[in-house]
Protein backbone atom coordinates (compact mmCIF):
# COMPACT_ATOMS: atom_id res chain seq x y z
CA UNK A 1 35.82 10.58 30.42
CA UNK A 2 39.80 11.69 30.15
CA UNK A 3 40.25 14.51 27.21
CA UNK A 4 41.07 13.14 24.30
CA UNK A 5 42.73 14.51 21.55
CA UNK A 6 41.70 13.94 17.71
CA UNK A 7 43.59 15.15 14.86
CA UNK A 8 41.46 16.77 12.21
CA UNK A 9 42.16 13.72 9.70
CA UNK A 10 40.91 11.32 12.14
CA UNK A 11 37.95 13.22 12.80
CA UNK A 12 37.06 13.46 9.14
CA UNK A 13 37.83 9.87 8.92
CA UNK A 14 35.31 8.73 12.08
CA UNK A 15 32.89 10.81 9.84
CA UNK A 16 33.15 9.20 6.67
CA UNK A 17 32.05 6.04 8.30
CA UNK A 18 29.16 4.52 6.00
CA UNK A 19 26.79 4.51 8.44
CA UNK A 20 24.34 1.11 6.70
CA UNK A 21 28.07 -0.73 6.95
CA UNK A 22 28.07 0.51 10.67
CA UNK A 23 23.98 -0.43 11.80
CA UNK A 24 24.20 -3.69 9.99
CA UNK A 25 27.33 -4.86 12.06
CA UNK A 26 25.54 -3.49 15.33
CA UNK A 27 22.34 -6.22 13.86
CA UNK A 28 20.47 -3.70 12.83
CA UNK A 29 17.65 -4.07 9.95
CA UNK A 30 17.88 -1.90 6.76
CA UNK A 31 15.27 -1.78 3.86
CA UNK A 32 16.37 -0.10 0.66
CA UNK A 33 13.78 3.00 0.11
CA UNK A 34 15.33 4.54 -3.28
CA UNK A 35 18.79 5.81 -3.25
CA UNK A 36 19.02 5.18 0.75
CA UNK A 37 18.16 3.30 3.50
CA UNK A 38 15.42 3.18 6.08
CA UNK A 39 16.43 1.95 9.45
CA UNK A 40 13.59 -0.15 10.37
CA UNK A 41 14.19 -0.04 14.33
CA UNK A 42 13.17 4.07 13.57
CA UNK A 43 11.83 4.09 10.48
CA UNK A 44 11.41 7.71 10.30
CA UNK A 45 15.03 7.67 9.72
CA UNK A 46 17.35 7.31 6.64
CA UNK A 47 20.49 6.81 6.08
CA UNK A 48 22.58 6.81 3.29
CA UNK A 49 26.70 7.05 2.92
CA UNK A 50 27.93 8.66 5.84
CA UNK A 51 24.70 10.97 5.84
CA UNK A 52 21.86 10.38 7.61
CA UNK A 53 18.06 12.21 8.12
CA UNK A 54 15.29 11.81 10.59
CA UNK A 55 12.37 12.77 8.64
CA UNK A 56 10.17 13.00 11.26
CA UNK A 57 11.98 16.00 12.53
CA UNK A 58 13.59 17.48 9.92
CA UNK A 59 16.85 17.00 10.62
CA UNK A 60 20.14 15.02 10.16
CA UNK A 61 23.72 15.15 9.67
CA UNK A 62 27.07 12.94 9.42
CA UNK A 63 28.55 9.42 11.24
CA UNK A 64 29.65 11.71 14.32
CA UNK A 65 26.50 12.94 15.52
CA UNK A 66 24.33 9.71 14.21
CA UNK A 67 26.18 7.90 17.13
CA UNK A 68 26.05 10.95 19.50
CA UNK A 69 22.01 11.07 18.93
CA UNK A 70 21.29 6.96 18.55
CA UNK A 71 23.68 5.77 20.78
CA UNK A 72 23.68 8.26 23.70
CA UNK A 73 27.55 8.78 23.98
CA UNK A 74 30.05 11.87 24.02
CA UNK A 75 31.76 13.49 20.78
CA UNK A 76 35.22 11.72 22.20
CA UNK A 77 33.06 8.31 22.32
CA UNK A 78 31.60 8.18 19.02
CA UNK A 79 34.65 9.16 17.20
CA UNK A 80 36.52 6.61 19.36
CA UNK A 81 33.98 3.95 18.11
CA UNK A 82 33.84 4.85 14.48
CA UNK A 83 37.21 4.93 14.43
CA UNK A 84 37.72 1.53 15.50
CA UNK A 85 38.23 1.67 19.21
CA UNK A 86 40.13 -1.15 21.01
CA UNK A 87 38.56 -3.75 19.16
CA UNK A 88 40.28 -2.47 16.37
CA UNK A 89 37.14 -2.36 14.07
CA UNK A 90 37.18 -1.03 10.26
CA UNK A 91 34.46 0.33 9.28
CA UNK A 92 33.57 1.07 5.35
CA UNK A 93 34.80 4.56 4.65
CA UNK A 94 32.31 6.38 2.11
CA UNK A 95 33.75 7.37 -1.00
CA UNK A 96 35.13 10.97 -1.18
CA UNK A 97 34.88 11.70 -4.77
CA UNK A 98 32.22 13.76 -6.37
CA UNK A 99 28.58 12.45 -6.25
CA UNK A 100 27.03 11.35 -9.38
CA UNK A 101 25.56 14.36 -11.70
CA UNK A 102 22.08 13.87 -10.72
CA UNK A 103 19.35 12.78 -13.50
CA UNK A 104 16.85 14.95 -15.37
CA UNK A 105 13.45 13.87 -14.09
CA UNK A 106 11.46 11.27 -16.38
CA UNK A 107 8.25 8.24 -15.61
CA UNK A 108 9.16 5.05 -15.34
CA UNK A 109 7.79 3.59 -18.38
CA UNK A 110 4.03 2.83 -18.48
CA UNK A 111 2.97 -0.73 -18.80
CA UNK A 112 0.36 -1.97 -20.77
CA UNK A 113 -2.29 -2.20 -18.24
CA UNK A 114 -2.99 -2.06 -14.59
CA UNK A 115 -4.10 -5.12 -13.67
CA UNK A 116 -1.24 -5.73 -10.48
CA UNK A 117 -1.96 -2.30 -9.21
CA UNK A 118 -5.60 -2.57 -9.33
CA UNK A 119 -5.42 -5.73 -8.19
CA UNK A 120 -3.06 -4.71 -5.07
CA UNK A 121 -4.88 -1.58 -4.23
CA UNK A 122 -8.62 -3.14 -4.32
CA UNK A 123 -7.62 -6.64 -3.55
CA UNK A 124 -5.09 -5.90 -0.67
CA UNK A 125 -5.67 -2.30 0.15
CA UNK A 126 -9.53 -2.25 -0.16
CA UNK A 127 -9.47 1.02 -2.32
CA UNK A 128 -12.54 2.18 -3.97
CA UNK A 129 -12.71 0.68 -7.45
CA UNK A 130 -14.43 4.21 -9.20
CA UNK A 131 -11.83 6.12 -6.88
CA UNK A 132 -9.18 4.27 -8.28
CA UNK A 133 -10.12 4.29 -11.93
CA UNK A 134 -10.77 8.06 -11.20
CA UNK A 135 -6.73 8.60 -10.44
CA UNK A 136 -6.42 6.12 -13.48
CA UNK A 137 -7.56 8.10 -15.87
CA UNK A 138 -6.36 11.61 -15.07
CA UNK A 139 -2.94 9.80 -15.35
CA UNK A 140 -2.04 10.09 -11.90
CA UNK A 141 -1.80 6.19 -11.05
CA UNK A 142 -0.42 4.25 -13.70
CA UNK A 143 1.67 0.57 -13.28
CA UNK A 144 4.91 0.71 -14.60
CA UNK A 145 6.47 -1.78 -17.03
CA UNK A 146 9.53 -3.29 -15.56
CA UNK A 147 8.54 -4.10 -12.12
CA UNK A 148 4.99 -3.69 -12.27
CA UNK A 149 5.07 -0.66 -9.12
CA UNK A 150 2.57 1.54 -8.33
CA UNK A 151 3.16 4.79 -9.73
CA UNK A 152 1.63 8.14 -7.97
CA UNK A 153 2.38 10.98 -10.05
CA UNK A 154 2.29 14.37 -8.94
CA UNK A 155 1.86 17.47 -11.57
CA UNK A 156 3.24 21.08 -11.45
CA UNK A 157 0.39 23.96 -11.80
CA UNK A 158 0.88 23.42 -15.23
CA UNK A 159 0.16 19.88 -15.41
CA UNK A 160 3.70 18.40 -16.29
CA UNK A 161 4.98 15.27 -14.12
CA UNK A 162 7.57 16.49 -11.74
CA UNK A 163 7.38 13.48 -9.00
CA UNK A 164 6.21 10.19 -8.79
CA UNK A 165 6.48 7.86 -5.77
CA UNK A 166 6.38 3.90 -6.22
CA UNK A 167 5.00 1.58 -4.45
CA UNK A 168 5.79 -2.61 -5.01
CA UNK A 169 2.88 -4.41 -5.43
CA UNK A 170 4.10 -8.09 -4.41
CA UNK A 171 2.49 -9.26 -1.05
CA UNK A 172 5.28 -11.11 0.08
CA UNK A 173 7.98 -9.83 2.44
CA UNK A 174 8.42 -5.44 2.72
CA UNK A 175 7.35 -3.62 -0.02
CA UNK A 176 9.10 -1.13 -2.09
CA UNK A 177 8.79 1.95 -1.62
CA UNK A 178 10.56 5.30 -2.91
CA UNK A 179 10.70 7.96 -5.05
CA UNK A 180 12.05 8.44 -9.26
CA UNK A 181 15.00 10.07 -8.60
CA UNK A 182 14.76 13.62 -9.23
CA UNK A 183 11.55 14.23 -8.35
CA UNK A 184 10.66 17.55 -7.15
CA UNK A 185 9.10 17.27 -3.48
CA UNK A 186 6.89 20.41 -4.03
CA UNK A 187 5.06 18.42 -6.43
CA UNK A 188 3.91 15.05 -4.90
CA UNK A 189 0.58 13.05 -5.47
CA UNK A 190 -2.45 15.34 -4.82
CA UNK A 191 -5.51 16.32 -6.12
CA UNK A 192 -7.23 19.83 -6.03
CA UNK A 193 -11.00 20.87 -6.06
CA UNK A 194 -13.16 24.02 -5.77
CA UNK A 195 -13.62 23.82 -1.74
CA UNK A 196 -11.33 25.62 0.55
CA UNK A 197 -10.38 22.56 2.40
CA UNK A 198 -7.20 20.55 2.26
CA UNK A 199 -6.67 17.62 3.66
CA UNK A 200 -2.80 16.58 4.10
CA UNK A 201 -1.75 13.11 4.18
CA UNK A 202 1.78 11.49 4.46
CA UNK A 203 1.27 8.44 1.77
CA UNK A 204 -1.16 8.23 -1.29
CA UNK A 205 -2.04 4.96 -0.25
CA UNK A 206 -3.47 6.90 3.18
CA UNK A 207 -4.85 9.68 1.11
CA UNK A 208 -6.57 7.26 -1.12
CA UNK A 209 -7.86 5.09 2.13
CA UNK A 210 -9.33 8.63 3.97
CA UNK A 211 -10.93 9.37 0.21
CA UNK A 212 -12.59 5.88 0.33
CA UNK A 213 -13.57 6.40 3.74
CA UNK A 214 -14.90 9.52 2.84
CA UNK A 215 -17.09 9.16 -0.94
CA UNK A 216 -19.32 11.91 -0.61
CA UNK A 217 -18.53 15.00 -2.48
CA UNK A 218 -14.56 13.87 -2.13
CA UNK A 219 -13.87 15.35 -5.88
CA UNK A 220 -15.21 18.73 -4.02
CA UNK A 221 -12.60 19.08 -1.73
CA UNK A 222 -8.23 18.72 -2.16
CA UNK A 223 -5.70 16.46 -0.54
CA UNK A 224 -1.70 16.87 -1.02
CA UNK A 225 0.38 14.23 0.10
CA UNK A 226 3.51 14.94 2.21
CA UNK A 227 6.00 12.49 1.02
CA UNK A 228 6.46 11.34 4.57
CA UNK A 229 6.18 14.48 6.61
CA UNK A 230 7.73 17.22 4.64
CA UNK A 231 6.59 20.64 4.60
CA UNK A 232 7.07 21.56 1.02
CA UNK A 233 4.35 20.39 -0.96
CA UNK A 234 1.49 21.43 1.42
CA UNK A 235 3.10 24.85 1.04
CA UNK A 236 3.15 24.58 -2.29
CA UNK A 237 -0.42 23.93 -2.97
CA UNK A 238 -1.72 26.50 -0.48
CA UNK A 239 0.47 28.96 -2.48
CA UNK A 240 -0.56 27.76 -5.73
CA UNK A 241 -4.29 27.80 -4.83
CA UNK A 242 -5.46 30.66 -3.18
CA UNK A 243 -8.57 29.06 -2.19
CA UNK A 244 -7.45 26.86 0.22
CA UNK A 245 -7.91 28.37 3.35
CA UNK A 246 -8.59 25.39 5.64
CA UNK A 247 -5.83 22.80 6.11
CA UNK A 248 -6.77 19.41 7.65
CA UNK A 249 -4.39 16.99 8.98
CA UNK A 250 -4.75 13.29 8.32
CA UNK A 251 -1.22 11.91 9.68
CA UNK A 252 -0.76 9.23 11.01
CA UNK A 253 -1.85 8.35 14.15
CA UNK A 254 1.08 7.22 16.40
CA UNK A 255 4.16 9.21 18.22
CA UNK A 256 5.76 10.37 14.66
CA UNK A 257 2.56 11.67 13.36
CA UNK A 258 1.63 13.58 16.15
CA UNK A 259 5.13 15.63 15.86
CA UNK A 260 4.51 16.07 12.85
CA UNK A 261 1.81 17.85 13.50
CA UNK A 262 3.34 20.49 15.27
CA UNK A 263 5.48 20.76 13.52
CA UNK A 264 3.44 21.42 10.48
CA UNK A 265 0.93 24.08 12.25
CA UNK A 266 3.79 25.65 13.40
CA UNK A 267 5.48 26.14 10.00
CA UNK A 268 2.05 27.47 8.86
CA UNK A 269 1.67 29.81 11.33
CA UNK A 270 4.70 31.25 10.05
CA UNK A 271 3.27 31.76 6.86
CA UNK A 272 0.07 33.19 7.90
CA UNK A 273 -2.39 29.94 7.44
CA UNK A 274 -3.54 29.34 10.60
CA UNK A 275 -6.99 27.86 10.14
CA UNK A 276 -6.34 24.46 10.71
CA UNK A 277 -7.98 21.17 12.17
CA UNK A 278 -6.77 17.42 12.89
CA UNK A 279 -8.60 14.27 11.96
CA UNK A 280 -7.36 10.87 13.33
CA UNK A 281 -7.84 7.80 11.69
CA UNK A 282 -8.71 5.10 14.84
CA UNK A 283 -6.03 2.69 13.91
CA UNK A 284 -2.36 3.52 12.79
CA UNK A 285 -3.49 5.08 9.76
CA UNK A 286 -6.73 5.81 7.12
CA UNK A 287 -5.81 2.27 5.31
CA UNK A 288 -5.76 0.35 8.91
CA UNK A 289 -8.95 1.69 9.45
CA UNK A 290 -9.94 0.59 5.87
CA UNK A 291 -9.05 -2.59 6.68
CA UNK A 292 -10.52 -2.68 9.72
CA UNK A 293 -13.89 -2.29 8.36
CA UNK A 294 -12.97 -5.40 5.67
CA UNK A 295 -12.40 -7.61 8.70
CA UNK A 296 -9.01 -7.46 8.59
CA UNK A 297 -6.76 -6.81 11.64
CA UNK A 298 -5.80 -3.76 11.65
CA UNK A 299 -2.16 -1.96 13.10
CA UNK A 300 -3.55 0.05 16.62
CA UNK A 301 -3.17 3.58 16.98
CA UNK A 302 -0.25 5.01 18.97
CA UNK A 303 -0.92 8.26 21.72
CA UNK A 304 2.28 10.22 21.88
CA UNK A 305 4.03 9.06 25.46
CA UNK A 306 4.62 12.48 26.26
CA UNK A 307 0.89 13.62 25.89
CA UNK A 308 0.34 11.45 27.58
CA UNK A 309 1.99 11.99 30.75
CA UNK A 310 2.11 15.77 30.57
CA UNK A 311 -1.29 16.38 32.71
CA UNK A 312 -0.39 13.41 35.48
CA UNK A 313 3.48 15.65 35.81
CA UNK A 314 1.52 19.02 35.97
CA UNK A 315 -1.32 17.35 38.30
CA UNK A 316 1.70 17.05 40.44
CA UNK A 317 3.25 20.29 40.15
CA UNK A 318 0.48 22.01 41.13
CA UNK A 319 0.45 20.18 44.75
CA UNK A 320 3.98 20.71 45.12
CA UNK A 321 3.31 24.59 44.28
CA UNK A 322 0.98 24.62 47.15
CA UNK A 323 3.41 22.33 49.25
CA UNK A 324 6.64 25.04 48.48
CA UNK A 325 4.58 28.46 49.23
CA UNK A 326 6.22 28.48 52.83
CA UNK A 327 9.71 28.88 51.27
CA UNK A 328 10.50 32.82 52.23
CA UNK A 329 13.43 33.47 49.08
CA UNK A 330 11.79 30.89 46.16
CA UNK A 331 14.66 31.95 43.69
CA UNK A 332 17.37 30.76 45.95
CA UNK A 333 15.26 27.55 46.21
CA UNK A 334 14.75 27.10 42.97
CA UNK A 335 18.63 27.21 43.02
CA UNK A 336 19.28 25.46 45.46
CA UNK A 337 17.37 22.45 43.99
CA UNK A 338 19.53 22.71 40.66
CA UNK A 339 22.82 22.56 42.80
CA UNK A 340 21.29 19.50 44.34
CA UNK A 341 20.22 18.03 40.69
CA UNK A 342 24.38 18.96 39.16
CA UNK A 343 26.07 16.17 40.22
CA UNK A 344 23.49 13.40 39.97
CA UNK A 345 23.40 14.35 36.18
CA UNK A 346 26.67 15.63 35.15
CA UNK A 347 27.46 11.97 33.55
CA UNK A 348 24.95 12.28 30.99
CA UNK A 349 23.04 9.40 32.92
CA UNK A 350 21.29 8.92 36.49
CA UNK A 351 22.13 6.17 38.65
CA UNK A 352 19.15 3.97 39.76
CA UNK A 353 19.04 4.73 43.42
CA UNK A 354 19.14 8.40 42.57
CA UNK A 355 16.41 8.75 39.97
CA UNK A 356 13.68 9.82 42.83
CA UNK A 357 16.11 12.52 44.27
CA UNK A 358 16.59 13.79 40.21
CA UNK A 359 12.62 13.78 39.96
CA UNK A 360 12.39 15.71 43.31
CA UNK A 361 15.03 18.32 41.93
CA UNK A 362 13.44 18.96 38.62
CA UNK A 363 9.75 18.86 40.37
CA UNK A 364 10.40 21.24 42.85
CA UNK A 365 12.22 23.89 40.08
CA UNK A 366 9.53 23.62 38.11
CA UNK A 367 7.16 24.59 40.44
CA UNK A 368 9.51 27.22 41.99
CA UNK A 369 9.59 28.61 38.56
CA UNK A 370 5.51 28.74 38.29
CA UNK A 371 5.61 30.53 42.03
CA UNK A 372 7.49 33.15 41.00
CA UNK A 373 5.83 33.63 37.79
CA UNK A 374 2.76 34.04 40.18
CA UNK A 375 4.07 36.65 42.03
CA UNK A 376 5.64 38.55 39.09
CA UNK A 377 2.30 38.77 37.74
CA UNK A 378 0.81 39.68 41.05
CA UNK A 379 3.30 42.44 41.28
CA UNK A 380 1.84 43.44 37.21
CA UNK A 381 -1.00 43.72 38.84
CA UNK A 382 -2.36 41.16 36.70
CA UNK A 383 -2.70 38.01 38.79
CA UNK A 384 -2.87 34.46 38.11
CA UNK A 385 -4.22 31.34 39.46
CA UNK A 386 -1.43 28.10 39.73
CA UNK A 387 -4.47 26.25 37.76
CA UNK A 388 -3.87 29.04 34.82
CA UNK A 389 -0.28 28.81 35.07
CA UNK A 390 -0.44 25.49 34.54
CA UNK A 391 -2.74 24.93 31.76
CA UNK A 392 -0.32 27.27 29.99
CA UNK A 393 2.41 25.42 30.71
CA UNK A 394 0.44 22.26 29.26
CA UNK A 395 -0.62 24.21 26.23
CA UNK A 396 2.80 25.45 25.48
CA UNK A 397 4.42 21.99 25.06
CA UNK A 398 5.11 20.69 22.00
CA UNK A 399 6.56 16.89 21.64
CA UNK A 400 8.37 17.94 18.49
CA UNK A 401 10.56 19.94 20.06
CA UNK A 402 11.40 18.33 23.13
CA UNK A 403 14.90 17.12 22.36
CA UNK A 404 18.41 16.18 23.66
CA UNK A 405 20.17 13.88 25.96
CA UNK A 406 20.29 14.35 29.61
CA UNK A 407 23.72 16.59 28.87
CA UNK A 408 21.44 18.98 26.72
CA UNK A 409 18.60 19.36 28.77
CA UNK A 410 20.66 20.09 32.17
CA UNK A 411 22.57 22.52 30.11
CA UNK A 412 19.30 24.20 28.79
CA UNK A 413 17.95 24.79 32.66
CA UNK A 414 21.82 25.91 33.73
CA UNK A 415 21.26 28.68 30.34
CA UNK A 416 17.56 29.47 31.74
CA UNK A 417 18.61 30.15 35.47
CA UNK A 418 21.60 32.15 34.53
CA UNK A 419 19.32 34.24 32.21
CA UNK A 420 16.90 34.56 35.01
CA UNK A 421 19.47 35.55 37.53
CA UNK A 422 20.94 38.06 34.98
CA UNK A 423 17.82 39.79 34.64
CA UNK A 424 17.19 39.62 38.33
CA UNK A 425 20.43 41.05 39.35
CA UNK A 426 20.43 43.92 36.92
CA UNK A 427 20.38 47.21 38.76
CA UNK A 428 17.74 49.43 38.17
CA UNK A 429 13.70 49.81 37.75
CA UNK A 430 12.63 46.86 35.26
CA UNK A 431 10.30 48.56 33.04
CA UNK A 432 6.54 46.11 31.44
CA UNK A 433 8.89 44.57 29.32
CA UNK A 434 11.54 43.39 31.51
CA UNK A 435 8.82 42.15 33.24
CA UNK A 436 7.40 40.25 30.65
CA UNK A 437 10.60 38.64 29.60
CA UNK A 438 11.21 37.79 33.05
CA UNK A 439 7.88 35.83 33.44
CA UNK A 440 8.51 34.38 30.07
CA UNK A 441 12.13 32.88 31.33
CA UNK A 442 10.45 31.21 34.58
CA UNK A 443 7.79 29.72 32.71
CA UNK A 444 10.54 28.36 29.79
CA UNK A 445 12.65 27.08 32.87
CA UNK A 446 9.76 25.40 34.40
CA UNK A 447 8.78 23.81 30.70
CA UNK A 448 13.13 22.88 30.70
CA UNK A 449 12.17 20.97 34.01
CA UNK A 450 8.99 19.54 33.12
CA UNK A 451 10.86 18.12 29.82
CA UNK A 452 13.47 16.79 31.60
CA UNK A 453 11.31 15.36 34.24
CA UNK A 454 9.38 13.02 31.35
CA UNK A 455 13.01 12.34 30.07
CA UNK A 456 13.71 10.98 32.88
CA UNK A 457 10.24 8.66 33.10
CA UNK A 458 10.13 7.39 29.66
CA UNK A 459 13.47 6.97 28.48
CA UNK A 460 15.60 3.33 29.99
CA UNK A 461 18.60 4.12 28.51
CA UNK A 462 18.84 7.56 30.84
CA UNK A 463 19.44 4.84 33.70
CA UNK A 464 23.62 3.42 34.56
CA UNK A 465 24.26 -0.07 34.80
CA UNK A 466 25.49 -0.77 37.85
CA UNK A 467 28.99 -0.93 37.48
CA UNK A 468 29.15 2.51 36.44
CA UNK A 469 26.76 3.87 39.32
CA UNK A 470 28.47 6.76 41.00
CA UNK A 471 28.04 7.51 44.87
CA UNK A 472 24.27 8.72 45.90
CA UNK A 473 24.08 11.82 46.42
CA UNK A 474 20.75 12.50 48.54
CA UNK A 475 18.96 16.17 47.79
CA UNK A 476 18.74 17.93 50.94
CA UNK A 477 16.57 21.05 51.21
């Protein structure tokens, strides 16, 4: 695409765009979830004014980059789009005066009994009756008076309310769910006991399912819910209770929950917990397997697509290491196959007729990579098998981080080689730890390939229509 030139006010313009004007004109679905909006086509996602947030992993950011990331087009694209484009569209432009002073924190006020809730829960949700009238009567689930929601409440260390999530009730259509604004996320439903375990959950309506599931001793043990799959009230409760030493994660079982899992551990690693565990539920979640044992049917579980097809790419790898060995200078190979890759990429997308030639690239680098990591550690004298190498490799992937657009992921492998090739052509004796950091650059390029490589497999959009297919350009090696 021909540079194009934005003026700063247009810019700030394509980024005011209110971004649940923009989705519903593309026919996109919307349900309200408290002050903002859940997209329901990615409904780890919310968006609200010109803002938007992906909750699953923890990030977000303005109209600009919401088309960028959703829409798989350039900076000059989106802002061309939300700024009208050809078609000469006008978008809603969020307001730019001050927010609204936010509001002090208070319940929604209690209703007179909680005959909906325990209804809906028992009824609908197959809760455990003495579970439920447990939570009752600490205060912790209450209905509330003017639309009869579930209300989860979730107390600082001193026992005072700080959050409270609410959940409709009505059976009919999607039902509500968000937060009283104000609430403090630090502070969500949970309950704490004497044994060092914790089990984390994303919803109370799973962490009451997995308690149900679970009767025996539950009051023994703690469980903290996440509020989706934030961080802060897990730390929270591991900070505020020293006992906890043993964190268990109940998430849900499909593609989001899995990140989050990662995600998590890894966050908890960095704050010195690292005795931790997983627990699936079979189905989606702990209240699909609930259901499930009612004799209802139940949402199934989803593996993560990536998981998934990790050990077949690294089953192949390691024939293709084996296949390679012959090559006398594996460096300039593995360079070689990245010139070869450059300009069957460099749009962003991958003709069809050129997709096997972009697997061969990345294949072969990626195995180049794990070659010469072998013989760097041979010349350590601390050898390595390819198997070894490999289940590394496998062990050091982690979904949640596996990111970016075609654009992002060529331009991470350019980054690694040049590293590599810096490091390489520095004169002089490299020393253990040049060593070491040279090893750990082939085996991040090889993990850049092997990321790009499942890219390539699993996402459709990666792929040109035809009319924009550019001239095949056939690796030759």
């Amino acid at each position: 695409m021909a540079y194009i030139h934005f003026t700063d006010e247009e810019k700030q313009r394509a980024n005011s765009v209110d971004l649940v004007d923009f989705l519903e004109r593309q026919g996109e679905k919307l349900t309200r979830s408290g002050p903002e909006w859940r997209w329901k086509r990615h409904d780890s996602v919310t968006v609200r004014g010109n803002e938007w947030f992906r909750h699953s992993r923890k990030e977000g950011g303005h109209a600009i980059d919401f088309v960028q990331e959703f829409y798989n087009v350039s900076f000059p694209e989106a802002v061309q789009w939300l700024l009208g484009g050809e078609a000469g569209v006008e978008w809603n432009q969020t307001s730019k005066s001050a927010p609204a002073p936010k509001k002090d924190f208070a319940l929604p006020e209690v209703n007179s009994d909680m005959r909906r809730v325990f209804a809906y829960l028992i009824k609908q949700r197959f809760i455990d009756r003495d579970v439920l009238s447990h939570f009752a009567h600490e205060k912790l689930i209450y209905e509330d008076k003017e639309y009869h929601n579930a209300v989860f409440v979730g107390l600082d260390e001193k026992g005072i309310a700080r959050h409270a999530h609410k959940r409709g009730t009505y059976t009919q259509g999607e039902p509500y769910k968000g937060n009283v604004e104000s609430s403090d996320p630090r502070y969500s439903f949970h309950w704490i006991g004497k044994s060092s375990k914790l089990y984390v959950f994303e919803a109370p309506v799973d962490m009451l399912s997995f308690i149900t599931l679970h009767l025996k001793d539950w009051k023994e043990h703690s469980y903290v819910t996440l509020d989706g799959v934030s961080e802060h009230a897990l730390l929270q409760q591991l900070r505020q209770n020293p006992h906890l030493n043993e964190v268990v994660f109940c998430l849900d079982h499909d593609e989001a929950g899995i990140e989050a899992v990662g995600r998590l551990k890894g966050i908890l690693a960095e704050n010195g917990y690292t005795n931790t565990a997983i627990m699936q539920s079979t189905y989606k979640d702990w209240n699909e397997d609930l259901k499930a044992k009612h004799g209802v049917e139940p949402i199934p579980s989803e593996e993560h697509p990536k998981l998934m097809l990790l050990p077949q790419v690294c089953a192949e790898l390691s024939e293709l290491c084996e296949a390679i060995r012959a090559h006398r200078d594996t460096r300039a190979f593995v360079t070689d196959c990245f010139d070869a890759l450059e300009p069957l990429v460099n749009s962003g997308k991958v003709a069809p007729e050129n997709v096997e030639s972009v697997r061969e690239c990345l294949e072969c680098m990626a195995a180049g990579s794990l070659l010469l990591t072998r013989e760097l550690c041979r010349q350590m004298e601390h050898p390595v098998t390819t198997e070894q190498l490999m289940r590394k490799l496998q062990a050091s992937y982690r979904p949640h981080e596996d990111r970016g657009w075609l654009r992002t992921r060529t331009e991470d492998i350019r980054r690694a080689l040049e590293e590599i090739n810096r490091m390489v052509n520095t004169p002089g004796i490299r020393g253990v730890e040049d060593q070491r950091r040279l090893g750990s650059s082939y085996l991040r390029l090889a993990l850049d390939c092997v990321r790009a490589r499942m890219f390539i497999e699993l996402e459709p959009q990666v792929m040109l229509p035809k009319q924009e297919q550019p001239e095949n350009i056939l690796m030759t090696m």
